[in-house]
C-alpha atoms as a PDB file:
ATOM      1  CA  UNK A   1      11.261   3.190 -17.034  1.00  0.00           C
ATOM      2  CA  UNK A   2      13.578   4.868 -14.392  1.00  0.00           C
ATOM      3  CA  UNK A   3      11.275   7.170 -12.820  1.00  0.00           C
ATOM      4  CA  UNK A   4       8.593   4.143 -12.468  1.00  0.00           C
ATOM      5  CA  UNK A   5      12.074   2.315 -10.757  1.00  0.00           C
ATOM      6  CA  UNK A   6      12.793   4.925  -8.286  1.00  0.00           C
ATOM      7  CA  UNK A   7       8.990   5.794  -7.228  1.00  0.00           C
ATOM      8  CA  UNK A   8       9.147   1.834  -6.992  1.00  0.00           C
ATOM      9  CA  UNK A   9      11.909   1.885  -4.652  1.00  0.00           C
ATOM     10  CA  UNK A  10      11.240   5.140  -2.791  1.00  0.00           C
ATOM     11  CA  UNK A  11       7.862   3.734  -1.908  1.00  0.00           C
ATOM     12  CA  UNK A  12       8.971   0.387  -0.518  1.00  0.00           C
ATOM     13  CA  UNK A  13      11.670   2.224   1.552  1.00  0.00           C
ATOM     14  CA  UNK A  14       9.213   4.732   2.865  1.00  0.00           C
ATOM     15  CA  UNK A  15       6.768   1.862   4.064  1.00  0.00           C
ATOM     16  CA  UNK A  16       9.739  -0.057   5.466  1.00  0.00           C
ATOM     17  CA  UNK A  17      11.195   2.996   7.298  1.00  0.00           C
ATOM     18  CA  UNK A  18       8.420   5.109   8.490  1.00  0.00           C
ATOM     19  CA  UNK A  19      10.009   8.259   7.806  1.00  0.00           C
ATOM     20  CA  UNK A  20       7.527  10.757   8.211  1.00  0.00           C
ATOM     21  CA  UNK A  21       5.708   9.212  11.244  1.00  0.00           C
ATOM     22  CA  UNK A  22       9.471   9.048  13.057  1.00  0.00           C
ATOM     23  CA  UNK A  23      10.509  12.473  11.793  1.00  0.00           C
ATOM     24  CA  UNK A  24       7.103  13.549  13.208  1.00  0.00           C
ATOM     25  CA  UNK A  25       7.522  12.170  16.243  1.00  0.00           C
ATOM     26  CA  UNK A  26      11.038  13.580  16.484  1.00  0.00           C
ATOM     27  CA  UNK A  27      10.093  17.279  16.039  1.00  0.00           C
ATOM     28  CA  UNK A  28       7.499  17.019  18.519  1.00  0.00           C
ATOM     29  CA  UNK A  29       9.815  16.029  20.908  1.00  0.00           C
ATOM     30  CA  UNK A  30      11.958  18.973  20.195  1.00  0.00           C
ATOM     31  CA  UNK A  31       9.145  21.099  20.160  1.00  0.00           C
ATOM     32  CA  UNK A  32       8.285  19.968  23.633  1.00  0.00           C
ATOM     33  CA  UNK A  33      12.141  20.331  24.681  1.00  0.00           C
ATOM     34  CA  UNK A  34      12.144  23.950  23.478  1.00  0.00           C
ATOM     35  CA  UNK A  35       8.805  24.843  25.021  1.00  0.00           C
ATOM     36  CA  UNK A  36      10.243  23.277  28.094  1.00  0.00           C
ATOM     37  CA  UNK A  37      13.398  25.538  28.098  1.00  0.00           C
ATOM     38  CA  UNK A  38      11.251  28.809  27.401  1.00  0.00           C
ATOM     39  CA  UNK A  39       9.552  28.405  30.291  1.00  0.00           C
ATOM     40  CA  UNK A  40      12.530  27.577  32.411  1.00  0.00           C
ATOM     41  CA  UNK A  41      14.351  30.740  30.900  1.00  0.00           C
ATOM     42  CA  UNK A  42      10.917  33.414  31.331  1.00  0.00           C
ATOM     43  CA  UNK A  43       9.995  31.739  34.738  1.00  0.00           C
ATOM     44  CA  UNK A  44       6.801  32.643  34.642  1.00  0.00           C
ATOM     45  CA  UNK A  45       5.182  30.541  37.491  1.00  0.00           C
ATOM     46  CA  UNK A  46       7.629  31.073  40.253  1.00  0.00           C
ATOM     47  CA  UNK A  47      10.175  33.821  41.459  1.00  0.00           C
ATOM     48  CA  UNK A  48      14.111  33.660  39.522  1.00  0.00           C
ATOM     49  CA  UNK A  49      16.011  32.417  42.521  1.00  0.00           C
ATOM     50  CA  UNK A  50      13.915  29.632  43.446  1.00  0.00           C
ATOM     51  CA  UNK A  51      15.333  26.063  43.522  1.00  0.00           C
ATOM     52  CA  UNK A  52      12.667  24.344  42.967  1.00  0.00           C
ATOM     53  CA  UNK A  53      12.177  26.002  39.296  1.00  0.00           C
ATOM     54  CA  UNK A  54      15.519  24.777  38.268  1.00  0.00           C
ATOM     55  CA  UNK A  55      14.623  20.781  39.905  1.00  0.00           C
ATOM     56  CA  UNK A  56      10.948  21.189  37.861  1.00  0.00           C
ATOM     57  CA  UNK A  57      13.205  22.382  35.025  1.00  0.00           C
ATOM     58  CA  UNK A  58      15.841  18.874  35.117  1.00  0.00           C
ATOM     59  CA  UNK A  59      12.596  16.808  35.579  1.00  0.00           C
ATOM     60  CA  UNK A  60      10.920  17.866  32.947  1.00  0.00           C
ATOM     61  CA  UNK A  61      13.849  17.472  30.398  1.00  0.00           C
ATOM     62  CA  UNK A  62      14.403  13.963  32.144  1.00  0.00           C
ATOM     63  CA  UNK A  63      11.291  12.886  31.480  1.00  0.00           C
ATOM     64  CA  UNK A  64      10.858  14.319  28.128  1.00  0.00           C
ATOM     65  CA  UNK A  65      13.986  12.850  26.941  1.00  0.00           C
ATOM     66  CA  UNK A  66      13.082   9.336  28.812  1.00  0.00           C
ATOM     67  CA  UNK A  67       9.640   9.223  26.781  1.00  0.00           C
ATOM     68  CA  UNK A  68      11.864   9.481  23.431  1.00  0.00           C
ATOM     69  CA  UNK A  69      14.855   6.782  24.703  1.00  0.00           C
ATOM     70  CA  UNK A  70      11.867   4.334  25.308  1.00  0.00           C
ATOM     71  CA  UNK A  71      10.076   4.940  21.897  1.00  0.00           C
ATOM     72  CA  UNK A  72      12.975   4.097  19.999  1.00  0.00           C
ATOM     73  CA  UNK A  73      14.119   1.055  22.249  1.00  0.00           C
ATOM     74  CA  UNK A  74      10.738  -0.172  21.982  1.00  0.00           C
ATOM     75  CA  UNK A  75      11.012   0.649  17.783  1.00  0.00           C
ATOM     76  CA  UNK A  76      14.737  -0.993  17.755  1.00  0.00           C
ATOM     77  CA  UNK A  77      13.365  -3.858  19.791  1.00  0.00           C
ATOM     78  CA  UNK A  78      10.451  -4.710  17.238  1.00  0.00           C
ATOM     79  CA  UNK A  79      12.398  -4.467  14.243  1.00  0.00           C
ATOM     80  CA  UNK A  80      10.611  -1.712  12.712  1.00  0.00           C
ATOM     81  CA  UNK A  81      13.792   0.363  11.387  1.00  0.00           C
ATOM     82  CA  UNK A  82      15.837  -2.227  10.265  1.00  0.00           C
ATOM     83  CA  UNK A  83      13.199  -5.180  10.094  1.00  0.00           C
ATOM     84  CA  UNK A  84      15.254  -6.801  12.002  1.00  0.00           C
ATOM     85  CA  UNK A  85      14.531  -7.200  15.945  1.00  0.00           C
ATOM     86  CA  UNK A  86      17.330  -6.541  17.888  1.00  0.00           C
ATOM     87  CA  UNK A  87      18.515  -8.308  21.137  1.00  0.00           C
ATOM     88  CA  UNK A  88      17.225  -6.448  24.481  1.00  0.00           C
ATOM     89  CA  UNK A  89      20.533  -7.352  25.849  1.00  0.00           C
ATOM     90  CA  UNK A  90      22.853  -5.224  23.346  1.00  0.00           C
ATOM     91  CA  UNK A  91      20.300  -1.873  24.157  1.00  0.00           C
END
């Protein structure tokens, strides 16, 4: 009777939550942050001291991290943690 309880349970919060597809989505964005930094640190496509490798290097990580922030606002803002939706104005 317990085990048919907790599968019970587990199931409901896993449909609810959306674990997997969030964790997914998670460790492809730090995927893409480390690939990111790799190719910052080897420099590959331009010479050490240039600047602009460094400015392509912020701008990636900004927008990376940007794409992320606005998932989860837009997840927060249609309730699909919590079930809740949250107020824009308290983001």
């Amino acid at each position: 009777m317990l085990p048919a309880v907790i599968t019970t349970v587990a199931t409901g919060l896993s449909a609810n939550f959306q674990f997997r597809s969030k964790y997914v989505n998670f460790a492809l964005t730090g995927e893409r942050l480390k690939w990111v930094k790799l190719r910052y640190e080897i420099r590959s496509e331009s010479t050490p001291d240039d600047p602009k490798s460094l400015e392509d290097f912020v701008n990636s990580m900004e927008a990376i991290v940007s794409a992320e922030l606005t998932e989860w606002r837009e997840i927060l803002l249609a309730g699909d943690i919590t079930g809740k939706k949250v107020d824009a104005s308290k983001i």
